[in-house]
Each structure stands twice: as C-alpha cells, then as structure tokens.
Protein backbone atom coordinates (compact mmCIF):
# COMPACT_ATOMS: atom_id res chain seq x y z
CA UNK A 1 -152.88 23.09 69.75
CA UNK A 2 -151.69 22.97 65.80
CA UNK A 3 -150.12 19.85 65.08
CA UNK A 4 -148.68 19.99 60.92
CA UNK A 5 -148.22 16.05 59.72
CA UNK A 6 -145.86 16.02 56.45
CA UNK A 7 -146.99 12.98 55.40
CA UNK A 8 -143.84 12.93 52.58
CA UNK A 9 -141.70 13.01 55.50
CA UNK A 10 -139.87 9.85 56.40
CA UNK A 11 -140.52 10.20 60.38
CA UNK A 12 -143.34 8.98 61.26
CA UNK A 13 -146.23 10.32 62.32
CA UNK A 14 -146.53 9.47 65.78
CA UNK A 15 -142.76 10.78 66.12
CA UNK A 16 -144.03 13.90 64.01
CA UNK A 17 -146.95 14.76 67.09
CA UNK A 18 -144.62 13.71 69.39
CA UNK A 19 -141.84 16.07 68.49
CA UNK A 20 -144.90 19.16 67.87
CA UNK A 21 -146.11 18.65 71.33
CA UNK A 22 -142.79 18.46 72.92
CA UNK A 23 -141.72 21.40 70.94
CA UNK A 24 -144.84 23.84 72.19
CA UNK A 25 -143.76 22.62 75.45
CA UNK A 26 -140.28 24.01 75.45
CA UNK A 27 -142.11 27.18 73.78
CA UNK A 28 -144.40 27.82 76.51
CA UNK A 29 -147.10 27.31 74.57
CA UNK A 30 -148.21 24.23 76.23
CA UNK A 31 -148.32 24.74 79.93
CA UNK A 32 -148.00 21.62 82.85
CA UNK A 33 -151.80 20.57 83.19
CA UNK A 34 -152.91 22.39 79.70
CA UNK A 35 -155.49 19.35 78.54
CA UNK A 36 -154.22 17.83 75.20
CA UNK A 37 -156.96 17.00 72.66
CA UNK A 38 -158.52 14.00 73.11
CA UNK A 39 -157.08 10.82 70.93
CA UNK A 40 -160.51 10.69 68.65
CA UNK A 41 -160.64 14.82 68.68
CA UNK A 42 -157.00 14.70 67.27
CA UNK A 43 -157.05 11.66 65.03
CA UNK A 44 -160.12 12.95 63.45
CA UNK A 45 -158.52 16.65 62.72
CA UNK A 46 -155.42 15.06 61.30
CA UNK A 47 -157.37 12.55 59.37
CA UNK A 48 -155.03 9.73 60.64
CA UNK A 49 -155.43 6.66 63.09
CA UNK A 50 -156.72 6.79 66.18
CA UNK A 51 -154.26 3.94 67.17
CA UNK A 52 -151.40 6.66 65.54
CA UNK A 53 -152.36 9.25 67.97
CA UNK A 54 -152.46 6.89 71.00
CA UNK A 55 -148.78 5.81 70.21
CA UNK A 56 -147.47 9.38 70.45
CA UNK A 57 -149.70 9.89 73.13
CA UNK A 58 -148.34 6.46 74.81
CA UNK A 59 -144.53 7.82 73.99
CA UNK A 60 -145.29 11.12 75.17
CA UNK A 61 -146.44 9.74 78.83
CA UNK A 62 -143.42 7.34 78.70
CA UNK A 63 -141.01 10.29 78.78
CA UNK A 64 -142.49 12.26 81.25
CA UNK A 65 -144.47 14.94 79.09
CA UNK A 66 -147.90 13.98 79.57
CA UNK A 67 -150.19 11.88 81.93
CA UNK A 68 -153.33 10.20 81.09
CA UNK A 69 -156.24 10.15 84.01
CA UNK A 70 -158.67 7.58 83.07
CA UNK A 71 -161.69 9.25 81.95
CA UNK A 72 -160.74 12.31 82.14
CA UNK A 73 -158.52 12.41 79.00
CA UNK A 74 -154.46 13.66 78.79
CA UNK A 75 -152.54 16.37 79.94
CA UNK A 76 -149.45 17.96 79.71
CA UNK A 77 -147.04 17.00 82.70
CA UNK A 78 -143.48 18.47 82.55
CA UNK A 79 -142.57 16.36 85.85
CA UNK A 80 -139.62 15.61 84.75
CA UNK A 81 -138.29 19.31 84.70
CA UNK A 82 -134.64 17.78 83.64
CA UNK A 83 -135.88 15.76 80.57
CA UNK A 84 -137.30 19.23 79.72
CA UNK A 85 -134.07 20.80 80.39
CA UNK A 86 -132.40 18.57 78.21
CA UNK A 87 -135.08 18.90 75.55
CA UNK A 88 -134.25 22.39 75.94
CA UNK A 89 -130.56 22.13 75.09
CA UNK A 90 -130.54 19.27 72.61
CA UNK A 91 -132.86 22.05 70.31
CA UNK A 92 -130.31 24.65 70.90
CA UNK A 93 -127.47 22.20 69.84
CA UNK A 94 -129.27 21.58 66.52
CA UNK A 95 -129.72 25.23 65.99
CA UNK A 96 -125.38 26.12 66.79
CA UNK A 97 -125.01 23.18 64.85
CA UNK A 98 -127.16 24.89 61.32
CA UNK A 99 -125.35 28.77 61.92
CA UNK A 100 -122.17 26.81 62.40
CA UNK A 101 -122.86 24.89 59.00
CA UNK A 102 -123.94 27.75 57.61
CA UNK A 103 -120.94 29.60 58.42
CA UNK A 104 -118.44 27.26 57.21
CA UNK A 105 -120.44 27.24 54.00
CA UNK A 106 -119.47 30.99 54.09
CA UNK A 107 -115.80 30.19 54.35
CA UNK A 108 -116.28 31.66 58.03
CA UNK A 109 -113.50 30.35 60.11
CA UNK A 110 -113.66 28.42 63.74
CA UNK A 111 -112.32 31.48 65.41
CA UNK A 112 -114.46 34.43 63.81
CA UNK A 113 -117.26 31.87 64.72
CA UNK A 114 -116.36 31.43 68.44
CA UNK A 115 -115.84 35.60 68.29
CA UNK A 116 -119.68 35.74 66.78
CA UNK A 117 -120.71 33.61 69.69
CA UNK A 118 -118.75 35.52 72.12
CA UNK A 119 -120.41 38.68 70.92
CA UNK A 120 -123.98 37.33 71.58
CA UNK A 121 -123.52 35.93 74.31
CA UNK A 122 -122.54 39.43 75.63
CA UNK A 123 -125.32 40.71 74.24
C-alpha cells in the first residue's frame, strides 16, 4: 500500500491516509479483507505519529471501510457496499466538475458540453 503525505497541504494527515486508502479501495487496489499495515508499520514509514495513523485508522472503521480484530491487526471491509457506491460517485462528480471547469475556461458552451458527454457516454 503507498500512502504520499504532503505535509504543505492544509488537510490533515489523518484525512490525507484516510482519503489514499479509501481511494485504492474504489480502485481495486485494496480488496475487502486485504490486511492494512499495521499502525506502528505505517507510522514508522511515514515518519509521523502513531496516534496520527490510529485516527485515520479509527475514521476509516467508523465509515465502514475497515475493521480492526484485536490482535490480529486491520483490514479492509467494504461492508457497507453503498457508502462505497457513493464514494464511487462523489469522485466522479469532482472529476465532471474539473472537464466542466475546464471547458468553460475554453469558452466551451453548456450545450457542446452536454453533446461531449452525450458522445462518451455512447462510447
């Protein structure tokens, strides 16, 4: 698992791991039941705090994307296959949302925009 901290950026770290983890998730990369590193294994390899780590960790279990067995360390646990669903969206929402900027920056109007869609979509 490669987990990139920006430590210039203003969102914190935890939110930072958070966000990576969920993101391999939607990927495929992570799988339901792949083991996630342990807290000390992680914390260690990003040089942060252990306590940092747990709180994503802790976040990540609160939504439904991992579960933590006692002893035997995390894993990933997409239970909740409509939070994923929605994770799912809400990142293609943010990428319409940059081509449509992007277009309008172009001077590409609504309509030649909703044709560009229409043409993808049909593949």
């Amino acid at each position: 698992m490669q987990i990139i901290i920006n430590t210039s950026s203003m969102i914190p770290i935890y939110e930072q791991i958070t966000d990576q983890i969920k993101a391999q998730i939607r990927n495929g990369q992570c799988k339901e039941n792949d083991p996630l590193p342990s807290v000390r294994v992680l914390a260690k390899e990003l040089k942060i705090s252990v306590l940092t780590v747990k709180k994503a960790y802790d976040r990540l279990e609160a939504e439904g994307f991992a579960v933590t067995v006692h002893g035997k360390g995390s894993y990933i646990s997409v239970s909740n296959r409509e939070l994923l669903l929605e994770e799912q969206k809400k990142e293609v929402e943010r990428l319409m949302e940059t081509a449509v900027e992007k277009g309008r920056q172009c001077g590409i109007s609504d309509e030649d925009l909703k044709a560009i869609l229409q043409l993808i979509l049909e593949g």
